[in-house]
N, C-alpha and C. Protein backbone atom coordinates (compact mmCIF):
# COMPACT_ATOMS: atom_id res chain seq x y z
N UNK A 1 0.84 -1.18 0.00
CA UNK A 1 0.00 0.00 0.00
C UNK A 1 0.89 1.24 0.00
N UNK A 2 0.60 2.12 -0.91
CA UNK A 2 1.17 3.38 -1.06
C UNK A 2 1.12 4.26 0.19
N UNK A 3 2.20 5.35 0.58
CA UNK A 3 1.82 5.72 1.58
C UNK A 3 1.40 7.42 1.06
N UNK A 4 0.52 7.81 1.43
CA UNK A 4 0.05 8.70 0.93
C UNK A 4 0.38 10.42 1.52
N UNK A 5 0.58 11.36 0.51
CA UNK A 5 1.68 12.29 1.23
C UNK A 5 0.29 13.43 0.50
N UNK A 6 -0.06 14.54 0.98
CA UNK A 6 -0.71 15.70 0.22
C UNK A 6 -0.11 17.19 0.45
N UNK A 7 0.35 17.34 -0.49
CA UNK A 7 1.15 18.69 -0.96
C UNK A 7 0.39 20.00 -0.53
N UNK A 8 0.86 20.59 0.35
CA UNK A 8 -0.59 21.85 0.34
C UNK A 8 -0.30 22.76 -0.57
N UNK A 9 -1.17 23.62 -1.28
CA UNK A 9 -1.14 24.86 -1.93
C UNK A 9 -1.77 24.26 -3.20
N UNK A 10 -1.87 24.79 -4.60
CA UNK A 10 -2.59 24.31 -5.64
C UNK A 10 -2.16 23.49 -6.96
N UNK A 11 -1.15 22.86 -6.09
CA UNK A 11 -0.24 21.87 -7.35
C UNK A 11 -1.41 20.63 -7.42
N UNK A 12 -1.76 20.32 -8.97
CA UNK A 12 -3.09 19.60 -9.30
C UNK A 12 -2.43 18.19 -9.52
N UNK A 13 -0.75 17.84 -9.69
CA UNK A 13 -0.48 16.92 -9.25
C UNK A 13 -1.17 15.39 -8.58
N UNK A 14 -0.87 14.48 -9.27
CA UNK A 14 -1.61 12.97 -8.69
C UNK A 14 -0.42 12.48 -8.86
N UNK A 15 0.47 11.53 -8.52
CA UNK A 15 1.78 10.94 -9.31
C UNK A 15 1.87 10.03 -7.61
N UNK A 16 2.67 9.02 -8.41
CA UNK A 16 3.26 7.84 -7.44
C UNK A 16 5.02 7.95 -7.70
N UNK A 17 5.27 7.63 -6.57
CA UNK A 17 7.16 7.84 -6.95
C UNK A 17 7.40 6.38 -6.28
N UNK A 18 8.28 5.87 -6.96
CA UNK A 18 8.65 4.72 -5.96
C UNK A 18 9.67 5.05 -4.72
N UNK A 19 9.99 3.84 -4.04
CA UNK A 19 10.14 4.00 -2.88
C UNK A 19 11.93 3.89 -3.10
N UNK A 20 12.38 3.28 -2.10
CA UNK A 20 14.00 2.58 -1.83
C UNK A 20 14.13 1.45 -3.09
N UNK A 21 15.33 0.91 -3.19
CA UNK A 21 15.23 -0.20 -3.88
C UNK A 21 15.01 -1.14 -3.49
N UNK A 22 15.75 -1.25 -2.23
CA UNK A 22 15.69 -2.81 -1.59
C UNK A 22 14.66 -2.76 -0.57
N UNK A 23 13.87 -1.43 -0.51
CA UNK A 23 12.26 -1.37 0.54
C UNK A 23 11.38 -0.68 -0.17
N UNK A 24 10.75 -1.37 -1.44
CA UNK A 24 10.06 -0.57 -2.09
C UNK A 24 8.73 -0.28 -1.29
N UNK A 25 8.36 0.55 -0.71
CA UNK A 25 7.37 1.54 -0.32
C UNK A 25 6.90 2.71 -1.10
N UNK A 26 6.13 2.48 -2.03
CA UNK A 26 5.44 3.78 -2.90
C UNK A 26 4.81 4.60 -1.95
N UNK A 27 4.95 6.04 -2.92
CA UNK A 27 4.37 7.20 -2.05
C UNK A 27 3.20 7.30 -2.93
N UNK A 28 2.11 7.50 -2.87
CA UNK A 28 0.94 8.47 -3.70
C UNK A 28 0.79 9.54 -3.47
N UNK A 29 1.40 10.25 -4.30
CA UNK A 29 1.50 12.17 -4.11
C UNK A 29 0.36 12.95 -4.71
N UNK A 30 -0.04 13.71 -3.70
CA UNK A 30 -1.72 14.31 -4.13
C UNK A 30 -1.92 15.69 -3.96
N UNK A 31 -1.62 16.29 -4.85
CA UNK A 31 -1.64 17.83 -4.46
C UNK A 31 -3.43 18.60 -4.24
N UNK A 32 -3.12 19.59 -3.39
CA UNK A 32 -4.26 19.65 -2.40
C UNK A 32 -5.35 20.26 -3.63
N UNK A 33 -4.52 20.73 -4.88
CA UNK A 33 -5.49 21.49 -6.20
C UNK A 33 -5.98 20.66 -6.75
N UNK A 34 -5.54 19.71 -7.13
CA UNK A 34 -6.57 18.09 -7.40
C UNK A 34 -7.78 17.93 -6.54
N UNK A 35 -7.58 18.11 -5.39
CA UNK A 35 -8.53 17.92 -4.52
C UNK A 35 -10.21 18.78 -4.31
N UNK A 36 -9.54 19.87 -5.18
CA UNK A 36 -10.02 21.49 -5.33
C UNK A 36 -10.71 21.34 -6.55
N UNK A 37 -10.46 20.78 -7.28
CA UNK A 37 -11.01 20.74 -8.45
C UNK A 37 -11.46 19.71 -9.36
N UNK A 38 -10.77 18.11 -8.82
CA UNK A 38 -11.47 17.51 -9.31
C UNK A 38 -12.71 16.66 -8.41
N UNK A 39 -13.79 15.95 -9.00
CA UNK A 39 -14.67 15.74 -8.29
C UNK A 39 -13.92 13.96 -7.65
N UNK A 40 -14.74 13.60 -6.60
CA UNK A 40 -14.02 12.59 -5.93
C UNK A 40 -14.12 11.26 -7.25
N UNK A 41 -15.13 11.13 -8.02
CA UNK A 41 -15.05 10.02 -9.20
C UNK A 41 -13.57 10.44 -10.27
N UNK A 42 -13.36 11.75 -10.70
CA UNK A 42 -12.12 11.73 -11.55
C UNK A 42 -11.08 11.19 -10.43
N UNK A 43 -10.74 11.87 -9.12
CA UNK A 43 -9.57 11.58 -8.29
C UNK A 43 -9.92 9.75 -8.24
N UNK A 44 -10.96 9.44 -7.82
CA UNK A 44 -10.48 7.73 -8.33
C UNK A 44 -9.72 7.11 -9.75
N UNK A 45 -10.22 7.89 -11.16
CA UNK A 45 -9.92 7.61 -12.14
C UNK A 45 -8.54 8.05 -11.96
N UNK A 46 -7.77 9.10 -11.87
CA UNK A 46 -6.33 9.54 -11.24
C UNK A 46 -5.60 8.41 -10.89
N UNK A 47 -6.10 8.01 -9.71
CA UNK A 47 -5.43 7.65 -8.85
C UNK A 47 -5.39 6.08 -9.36
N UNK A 48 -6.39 5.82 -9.89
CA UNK A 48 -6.33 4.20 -10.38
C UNK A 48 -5.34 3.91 -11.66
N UNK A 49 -5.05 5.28 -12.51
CA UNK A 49 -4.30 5.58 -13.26
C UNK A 49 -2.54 5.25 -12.81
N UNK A 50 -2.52 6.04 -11.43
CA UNK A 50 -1.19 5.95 -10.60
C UNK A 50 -0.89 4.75 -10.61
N UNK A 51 -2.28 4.00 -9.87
CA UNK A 51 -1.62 2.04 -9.56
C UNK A 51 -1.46 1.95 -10.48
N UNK A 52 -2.04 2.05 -12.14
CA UNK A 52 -1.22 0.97 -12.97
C UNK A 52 0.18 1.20 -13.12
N UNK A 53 0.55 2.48 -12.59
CA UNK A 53 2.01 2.66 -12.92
C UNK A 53 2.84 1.64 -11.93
N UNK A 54 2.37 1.93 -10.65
CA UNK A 54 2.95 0.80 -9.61
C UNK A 54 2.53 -0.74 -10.27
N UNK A 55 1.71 -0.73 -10.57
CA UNK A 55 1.70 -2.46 -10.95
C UNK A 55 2.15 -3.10 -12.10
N UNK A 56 2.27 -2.54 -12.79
CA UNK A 56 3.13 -2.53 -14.54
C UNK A 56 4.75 -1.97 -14.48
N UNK A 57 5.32 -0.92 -13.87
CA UNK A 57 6.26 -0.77 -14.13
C UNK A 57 7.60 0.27 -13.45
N UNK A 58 6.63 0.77 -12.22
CA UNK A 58 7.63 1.83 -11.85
C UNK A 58 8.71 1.29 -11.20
N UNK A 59 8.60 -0.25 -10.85
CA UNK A 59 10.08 -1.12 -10.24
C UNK A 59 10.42 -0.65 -11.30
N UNK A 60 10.93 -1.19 -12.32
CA UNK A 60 11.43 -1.51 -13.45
C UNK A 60 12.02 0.26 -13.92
N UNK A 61 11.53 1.06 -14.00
CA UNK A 61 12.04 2.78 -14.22
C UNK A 61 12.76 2.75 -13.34
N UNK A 62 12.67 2.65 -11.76
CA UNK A 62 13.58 3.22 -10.81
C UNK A 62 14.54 2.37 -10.65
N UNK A 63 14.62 1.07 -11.14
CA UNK A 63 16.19 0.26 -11.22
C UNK A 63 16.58 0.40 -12.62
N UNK A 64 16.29 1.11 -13.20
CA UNK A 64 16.92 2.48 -14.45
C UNK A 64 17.61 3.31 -13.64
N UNK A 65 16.68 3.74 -13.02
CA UNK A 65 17.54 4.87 -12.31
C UNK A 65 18.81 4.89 -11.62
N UNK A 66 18.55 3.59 -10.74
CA UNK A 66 19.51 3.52 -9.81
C UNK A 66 20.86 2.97 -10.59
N UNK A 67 20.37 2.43 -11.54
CA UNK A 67 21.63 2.17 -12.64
C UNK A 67 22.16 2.91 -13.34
N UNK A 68 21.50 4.12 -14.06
CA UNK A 68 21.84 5.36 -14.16
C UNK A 68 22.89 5.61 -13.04
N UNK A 69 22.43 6.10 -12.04
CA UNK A 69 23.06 6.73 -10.75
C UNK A 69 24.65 5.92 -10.92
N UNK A 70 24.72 4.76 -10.71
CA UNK A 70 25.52 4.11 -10.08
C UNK A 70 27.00 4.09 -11.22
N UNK A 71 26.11 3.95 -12.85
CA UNK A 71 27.36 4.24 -14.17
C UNK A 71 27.66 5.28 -14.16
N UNK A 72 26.78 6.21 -13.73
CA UNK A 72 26.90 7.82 -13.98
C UNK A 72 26.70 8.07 -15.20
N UNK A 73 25.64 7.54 -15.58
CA UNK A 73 24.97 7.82 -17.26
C UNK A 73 23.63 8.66 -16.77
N UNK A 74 23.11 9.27 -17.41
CA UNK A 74 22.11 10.36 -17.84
C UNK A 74 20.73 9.25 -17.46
N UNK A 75 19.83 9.54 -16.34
CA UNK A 75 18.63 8.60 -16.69
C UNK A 75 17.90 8.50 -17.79
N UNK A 76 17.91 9.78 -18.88
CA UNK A 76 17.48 9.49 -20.01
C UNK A 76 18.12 8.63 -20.98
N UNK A 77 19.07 7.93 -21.08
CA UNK A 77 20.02 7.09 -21.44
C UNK A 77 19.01 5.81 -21.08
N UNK A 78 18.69 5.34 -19.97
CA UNK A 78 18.08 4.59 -19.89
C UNK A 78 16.73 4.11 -19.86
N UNK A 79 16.48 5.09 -19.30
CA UNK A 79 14.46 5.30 -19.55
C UNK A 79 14.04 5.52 -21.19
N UNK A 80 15.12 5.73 -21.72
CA UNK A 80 14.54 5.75 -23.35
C UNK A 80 14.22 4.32 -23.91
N UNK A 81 14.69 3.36 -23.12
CA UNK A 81 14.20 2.01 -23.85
C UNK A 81 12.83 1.62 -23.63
N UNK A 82 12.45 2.22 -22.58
CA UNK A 82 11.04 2.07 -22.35
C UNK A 82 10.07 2.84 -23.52
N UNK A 83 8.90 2.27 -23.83
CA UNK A 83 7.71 3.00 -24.53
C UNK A 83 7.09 3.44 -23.93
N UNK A 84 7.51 4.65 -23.04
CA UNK A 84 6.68 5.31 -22.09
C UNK A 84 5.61 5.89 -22.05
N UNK A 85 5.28 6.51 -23.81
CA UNK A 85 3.70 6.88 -24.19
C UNK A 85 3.00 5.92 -24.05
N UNK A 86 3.05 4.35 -24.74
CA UNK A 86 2.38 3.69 -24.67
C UNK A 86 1.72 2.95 -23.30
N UNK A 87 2.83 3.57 -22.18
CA UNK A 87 2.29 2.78 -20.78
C UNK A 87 1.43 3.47 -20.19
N UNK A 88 1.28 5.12 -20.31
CA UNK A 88 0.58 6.22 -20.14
C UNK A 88 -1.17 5.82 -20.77
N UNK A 89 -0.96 5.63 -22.05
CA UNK A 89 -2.19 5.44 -22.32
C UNK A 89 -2.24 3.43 -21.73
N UNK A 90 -1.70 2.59 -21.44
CA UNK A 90 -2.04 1.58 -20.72
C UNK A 90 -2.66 1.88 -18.96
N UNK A 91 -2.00 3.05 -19.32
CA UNK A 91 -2.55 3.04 -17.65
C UNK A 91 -3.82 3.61 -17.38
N UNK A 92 -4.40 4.39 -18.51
CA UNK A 92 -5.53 5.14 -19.04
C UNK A 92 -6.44 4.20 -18.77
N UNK A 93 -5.72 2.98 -19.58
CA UNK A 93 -7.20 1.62 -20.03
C UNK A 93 -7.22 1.21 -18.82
N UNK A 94 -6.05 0.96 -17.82
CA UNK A 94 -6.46 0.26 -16.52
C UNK A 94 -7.56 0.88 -15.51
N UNK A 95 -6.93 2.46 -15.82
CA UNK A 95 -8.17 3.29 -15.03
C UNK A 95 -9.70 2.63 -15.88
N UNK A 96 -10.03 3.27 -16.70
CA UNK A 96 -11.05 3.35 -17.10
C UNK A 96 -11.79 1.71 -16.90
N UNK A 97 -10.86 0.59 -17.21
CA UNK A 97 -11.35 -0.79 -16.88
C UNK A 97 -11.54 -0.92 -15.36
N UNK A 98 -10.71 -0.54 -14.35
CA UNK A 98 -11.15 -0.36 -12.95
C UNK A 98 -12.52 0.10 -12.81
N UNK A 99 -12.51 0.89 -13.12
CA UNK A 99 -13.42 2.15 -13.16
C UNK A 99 -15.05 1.65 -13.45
N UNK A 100 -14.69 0.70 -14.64
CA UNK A 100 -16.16 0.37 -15.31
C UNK A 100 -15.94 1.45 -16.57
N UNK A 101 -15.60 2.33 -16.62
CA UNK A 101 -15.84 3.37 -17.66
C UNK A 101 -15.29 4.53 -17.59
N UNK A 102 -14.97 5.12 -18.82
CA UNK A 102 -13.78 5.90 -19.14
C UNK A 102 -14.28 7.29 -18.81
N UNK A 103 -15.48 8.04 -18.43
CA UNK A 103 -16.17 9.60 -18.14
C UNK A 103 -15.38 10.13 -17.43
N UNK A 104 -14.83 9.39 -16.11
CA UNK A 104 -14.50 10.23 -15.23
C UNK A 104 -12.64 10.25 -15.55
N UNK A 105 -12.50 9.83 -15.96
CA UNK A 105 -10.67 9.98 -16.33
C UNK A 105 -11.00 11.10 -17.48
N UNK A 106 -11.83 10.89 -18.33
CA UNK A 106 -11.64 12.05 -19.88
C UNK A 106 -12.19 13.53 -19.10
N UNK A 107 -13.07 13.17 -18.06
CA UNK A 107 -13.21 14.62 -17.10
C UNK A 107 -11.89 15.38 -16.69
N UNK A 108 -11.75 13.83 -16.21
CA UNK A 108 -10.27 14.83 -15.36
C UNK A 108 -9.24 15.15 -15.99
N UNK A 109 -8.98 14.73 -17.36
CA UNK A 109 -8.00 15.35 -18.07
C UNK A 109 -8.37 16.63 -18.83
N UNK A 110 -9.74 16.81 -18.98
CA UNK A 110 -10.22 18.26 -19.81
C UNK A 110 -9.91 18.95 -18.17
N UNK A 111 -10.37 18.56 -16.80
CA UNK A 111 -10.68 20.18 -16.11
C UNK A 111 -8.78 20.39 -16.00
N UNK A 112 -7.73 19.32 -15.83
CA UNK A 112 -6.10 19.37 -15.73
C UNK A 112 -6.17 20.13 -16.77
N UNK A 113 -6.76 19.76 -17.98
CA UNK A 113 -5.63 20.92 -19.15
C UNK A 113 -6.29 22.21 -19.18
N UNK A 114 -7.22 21.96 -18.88
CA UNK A 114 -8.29 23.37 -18.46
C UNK A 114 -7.36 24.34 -17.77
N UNK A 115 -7.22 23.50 -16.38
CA UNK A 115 -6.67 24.69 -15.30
C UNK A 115 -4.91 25.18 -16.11
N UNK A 116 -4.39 23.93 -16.53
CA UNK A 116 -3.12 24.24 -16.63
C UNK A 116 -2.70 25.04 -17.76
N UNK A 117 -4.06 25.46 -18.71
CA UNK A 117 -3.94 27.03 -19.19
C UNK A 117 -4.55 28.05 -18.64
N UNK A 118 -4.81 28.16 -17.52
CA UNK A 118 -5.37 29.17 -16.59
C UNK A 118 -4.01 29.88 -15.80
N UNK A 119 -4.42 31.70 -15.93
CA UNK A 119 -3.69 32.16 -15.47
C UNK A 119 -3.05 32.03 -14.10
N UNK A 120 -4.27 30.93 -13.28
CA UNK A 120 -3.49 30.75 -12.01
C UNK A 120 -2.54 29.36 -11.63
N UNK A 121 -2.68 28.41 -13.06
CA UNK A 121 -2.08 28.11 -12.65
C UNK A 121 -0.48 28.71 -12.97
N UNK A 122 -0.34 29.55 -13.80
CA UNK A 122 1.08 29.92 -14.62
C UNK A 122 1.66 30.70 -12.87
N UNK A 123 0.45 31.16 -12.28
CA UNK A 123 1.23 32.47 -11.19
C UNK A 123 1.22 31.19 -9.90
N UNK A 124 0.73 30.41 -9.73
CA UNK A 124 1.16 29.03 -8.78
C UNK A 124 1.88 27.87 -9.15
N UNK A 125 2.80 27.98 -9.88
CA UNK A 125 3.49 26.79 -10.07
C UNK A 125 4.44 25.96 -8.87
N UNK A 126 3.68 24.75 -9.05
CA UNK A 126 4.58 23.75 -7.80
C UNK A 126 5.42 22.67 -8.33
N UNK A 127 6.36 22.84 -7.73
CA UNK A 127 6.82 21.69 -8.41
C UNK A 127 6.76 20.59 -7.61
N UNK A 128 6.72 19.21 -8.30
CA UNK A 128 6.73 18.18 -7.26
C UNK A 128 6.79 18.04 -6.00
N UNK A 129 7.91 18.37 -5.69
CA UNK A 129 8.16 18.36 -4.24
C UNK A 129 7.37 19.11 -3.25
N UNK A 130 6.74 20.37 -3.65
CA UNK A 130 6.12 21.37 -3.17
C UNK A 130 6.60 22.54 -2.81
N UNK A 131 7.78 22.94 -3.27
CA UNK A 131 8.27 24.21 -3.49
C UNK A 131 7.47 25.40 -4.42
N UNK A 132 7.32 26.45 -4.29
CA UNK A 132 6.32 27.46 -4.99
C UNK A 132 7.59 27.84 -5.56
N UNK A 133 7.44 28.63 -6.91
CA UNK A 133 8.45 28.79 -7.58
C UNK A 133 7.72 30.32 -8.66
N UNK A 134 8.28 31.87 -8.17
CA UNK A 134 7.16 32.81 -8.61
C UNK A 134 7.89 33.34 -8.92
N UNK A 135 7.52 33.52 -10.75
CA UNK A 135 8.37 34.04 -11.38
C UNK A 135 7.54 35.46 -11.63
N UNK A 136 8.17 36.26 -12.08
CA UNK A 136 8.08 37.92 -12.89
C UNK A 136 6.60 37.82 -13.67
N UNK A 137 6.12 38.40 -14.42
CA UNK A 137 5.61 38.53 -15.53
C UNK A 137 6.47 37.96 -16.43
N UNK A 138 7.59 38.69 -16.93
CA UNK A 138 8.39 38.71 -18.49
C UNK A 138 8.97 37.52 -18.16
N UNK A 139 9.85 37.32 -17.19
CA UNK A 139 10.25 35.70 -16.99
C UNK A 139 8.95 34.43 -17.15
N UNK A 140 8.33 34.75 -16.65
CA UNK A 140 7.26 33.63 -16.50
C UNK A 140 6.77 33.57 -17.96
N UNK A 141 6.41 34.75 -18.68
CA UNK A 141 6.33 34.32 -20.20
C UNK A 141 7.25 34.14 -20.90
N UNK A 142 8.55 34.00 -20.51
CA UNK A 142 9.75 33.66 -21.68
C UNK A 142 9.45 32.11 -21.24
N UNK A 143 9.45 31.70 -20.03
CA UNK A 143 9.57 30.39 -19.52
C UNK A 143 8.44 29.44 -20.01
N UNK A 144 7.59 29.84 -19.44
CA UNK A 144 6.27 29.30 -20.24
C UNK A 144 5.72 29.08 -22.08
N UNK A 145 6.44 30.37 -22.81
CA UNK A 145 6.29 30.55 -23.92
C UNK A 145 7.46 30.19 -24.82
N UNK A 146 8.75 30.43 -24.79
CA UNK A 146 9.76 30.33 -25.60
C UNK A 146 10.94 29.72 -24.77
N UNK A 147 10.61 29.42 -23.75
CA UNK A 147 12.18 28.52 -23.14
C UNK A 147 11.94 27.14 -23.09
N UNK A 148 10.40 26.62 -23.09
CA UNK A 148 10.06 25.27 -22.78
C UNK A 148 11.41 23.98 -23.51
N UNK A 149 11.66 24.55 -24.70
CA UNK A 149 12.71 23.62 -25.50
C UNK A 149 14.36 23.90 -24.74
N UNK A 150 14.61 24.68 -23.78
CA UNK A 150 15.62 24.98 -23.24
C UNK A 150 15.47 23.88 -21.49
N UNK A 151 14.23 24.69 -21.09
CA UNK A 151 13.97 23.97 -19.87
C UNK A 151 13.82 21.82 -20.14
N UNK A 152 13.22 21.99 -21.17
CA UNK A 152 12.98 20.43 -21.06
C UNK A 152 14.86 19.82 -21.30
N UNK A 153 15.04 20.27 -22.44
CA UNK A 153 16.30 19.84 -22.71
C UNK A 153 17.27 19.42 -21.39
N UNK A 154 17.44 20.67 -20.60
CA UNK A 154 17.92 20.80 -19.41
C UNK A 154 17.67 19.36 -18.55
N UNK A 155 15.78 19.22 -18.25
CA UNK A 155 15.69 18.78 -17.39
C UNK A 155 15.84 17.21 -17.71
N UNK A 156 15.93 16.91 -19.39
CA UNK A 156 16.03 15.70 -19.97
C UNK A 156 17.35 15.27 -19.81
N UNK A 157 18.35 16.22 -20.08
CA UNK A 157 19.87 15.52 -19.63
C UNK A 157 20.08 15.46 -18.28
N UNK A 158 19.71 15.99 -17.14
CA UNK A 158 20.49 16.11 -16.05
C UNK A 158 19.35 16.36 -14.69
N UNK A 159 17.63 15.67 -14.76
CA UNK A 159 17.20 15.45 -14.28
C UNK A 159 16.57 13.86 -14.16
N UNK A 160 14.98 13.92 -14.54
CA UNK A 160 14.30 12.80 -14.35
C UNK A 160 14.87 12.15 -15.66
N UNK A 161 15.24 12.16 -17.18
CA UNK A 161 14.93 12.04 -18.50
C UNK A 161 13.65 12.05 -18.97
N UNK A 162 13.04 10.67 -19.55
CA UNK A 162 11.80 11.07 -20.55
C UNK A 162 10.66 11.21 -19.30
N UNK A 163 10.53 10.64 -18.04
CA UNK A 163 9.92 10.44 -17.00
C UNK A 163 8.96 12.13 -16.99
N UNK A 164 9.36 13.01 -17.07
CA UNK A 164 8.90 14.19 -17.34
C UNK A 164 8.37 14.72 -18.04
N UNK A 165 8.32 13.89 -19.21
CA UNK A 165 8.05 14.06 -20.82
C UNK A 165 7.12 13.47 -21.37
N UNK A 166 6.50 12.01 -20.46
CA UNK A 166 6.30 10.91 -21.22
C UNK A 166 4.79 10.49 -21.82
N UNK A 167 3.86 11.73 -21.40
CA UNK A 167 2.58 12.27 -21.15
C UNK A 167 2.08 12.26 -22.62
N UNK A 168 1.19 11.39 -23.71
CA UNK A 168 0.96 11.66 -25.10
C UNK A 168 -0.09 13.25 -24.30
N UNK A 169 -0.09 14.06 -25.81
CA UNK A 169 -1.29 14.94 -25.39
C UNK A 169 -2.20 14.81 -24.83
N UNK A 170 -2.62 15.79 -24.07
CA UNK A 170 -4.44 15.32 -23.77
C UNK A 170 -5.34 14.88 -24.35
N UNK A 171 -5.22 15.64 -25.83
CA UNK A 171 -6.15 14.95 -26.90
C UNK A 171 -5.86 13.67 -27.21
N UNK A 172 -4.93 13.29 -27.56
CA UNK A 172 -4.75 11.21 -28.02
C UNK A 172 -4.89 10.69 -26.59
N UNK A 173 -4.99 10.98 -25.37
CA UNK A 173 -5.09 10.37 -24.52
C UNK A 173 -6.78 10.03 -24.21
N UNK A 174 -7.70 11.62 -24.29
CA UNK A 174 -8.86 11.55 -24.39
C UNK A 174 -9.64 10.91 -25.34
N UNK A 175 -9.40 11.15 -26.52
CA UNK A 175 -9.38 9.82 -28.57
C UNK A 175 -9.10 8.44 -27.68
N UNK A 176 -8.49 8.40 -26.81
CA UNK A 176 -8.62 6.68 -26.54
C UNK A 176 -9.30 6.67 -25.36
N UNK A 177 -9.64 7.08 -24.71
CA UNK A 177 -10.95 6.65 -23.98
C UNK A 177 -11.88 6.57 -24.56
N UNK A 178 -12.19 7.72 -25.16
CA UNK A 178 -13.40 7.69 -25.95
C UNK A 178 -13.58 6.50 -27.00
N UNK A 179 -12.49 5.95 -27.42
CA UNK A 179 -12.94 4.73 -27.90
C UNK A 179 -12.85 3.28 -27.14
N UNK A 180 -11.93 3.68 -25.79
CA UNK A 180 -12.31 2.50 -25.08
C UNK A 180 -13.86 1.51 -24.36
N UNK A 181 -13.50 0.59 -24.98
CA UNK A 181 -14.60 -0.29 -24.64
C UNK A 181 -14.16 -1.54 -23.61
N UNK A 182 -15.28 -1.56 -21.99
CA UNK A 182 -14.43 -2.48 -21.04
C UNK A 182 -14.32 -3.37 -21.08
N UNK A 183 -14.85 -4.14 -22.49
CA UNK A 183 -14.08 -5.43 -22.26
C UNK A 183 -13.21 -5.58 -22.95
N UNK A 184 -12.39 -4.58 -23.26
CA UNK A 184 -11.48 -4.91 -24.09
C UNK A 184 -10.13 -5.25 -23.11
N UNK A 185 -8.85 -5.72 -23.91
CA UNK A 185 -8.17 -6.09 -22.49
C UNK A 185 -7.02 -4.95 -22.51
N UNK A 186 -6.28 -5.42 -21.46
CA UNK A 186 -5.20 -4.28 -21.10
C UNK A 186 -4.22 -4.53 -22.12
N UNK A 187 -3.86 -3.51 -22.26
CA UNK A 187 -2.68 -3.35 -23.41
C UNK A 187 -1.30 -4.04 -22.87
């Protein structure tokens, strides 16, 4: 069982991190703006989204990592062998097959991309951890608007790698619910 941590302030955040290697204990990280905005049926679809990551594959990423760590190679070096879009939308189908049905996950990804072009979220940005991070006006639109290919780059060599990245759009993510049907099986 995940141990469950909630971020205060308005990071809309749902995400699972794994634990130790040799004590895997998952966290389920839940920021308190999720809570704010989505209704308690999407936060199940979320969150059932999270387990498939724990039950399909996040061992398997974080002993990437730790192998990363240990060669001193780039985790994107290694997380690139993974098909990480495709586990994203696998984890879609697991929600929505948990679930019975795909409404409340395609909710919660329209009100996420909703908010996350809303001006509040650009002036509340959290990052994971829960640090607030408040930029300028003119900074916050270079950052937001014309640095994104600087910042990702950055955070692709010498942070998480694709782990940050690995998200298909909202739209092909929502296109496959909408055509998911529950008896179909898991990918």
């Amino acid at each position: 069982m995940p141990k469950l941590i909630l971020v205060p302030g308005w990071d809309i955040n749902i995400l699972v991190e794994p634990g130790a290697l040799l004590r895997f204990i998952p966290k389920l990280i839940i920021g308190q703006g999720a809570l704010k905005i989505l209704s308690k049926e999407e936060i199940s679809a979320v969150v059932a989204h999270e387990i498939a990551h724990l039950k399909y594959e996040i061992k398997w990423i974080t002993l990437c990592h730790y192998v990363s760590y240990a060669t001193l190679t780039s985790p994107s070096l290694l997380t690139i062998m993974f098909d990480l879009r495709r586990r994203e939308l696998r984890a879609d189908n697991f929600a929505a097959r948990l679930l019975g049905k795909p409404e409340p996950l395609i909710s919660a990804l329209r009100k996420i991309r909703s908010f996350q072009s809303s001006d509040m979220f650009k002036e509340t940005q959290v990052s994971q951890n829960g640090l607030k991070r408040n930029l300028s006006s003119k900074i916050r639109e270079r950052f937001f608007e014309k640095g994104k290919g600087i910042v990702a780059l950055y955070d692709f060599t010498y942070g998480r790698g694709l782990l940050g990245y690995v998200h298909p759009p909202f739209g092909e993510r929502i296109q496959a619910l909408e055509e998911f049907s529950v008896s179909s099986s898991l990918i």
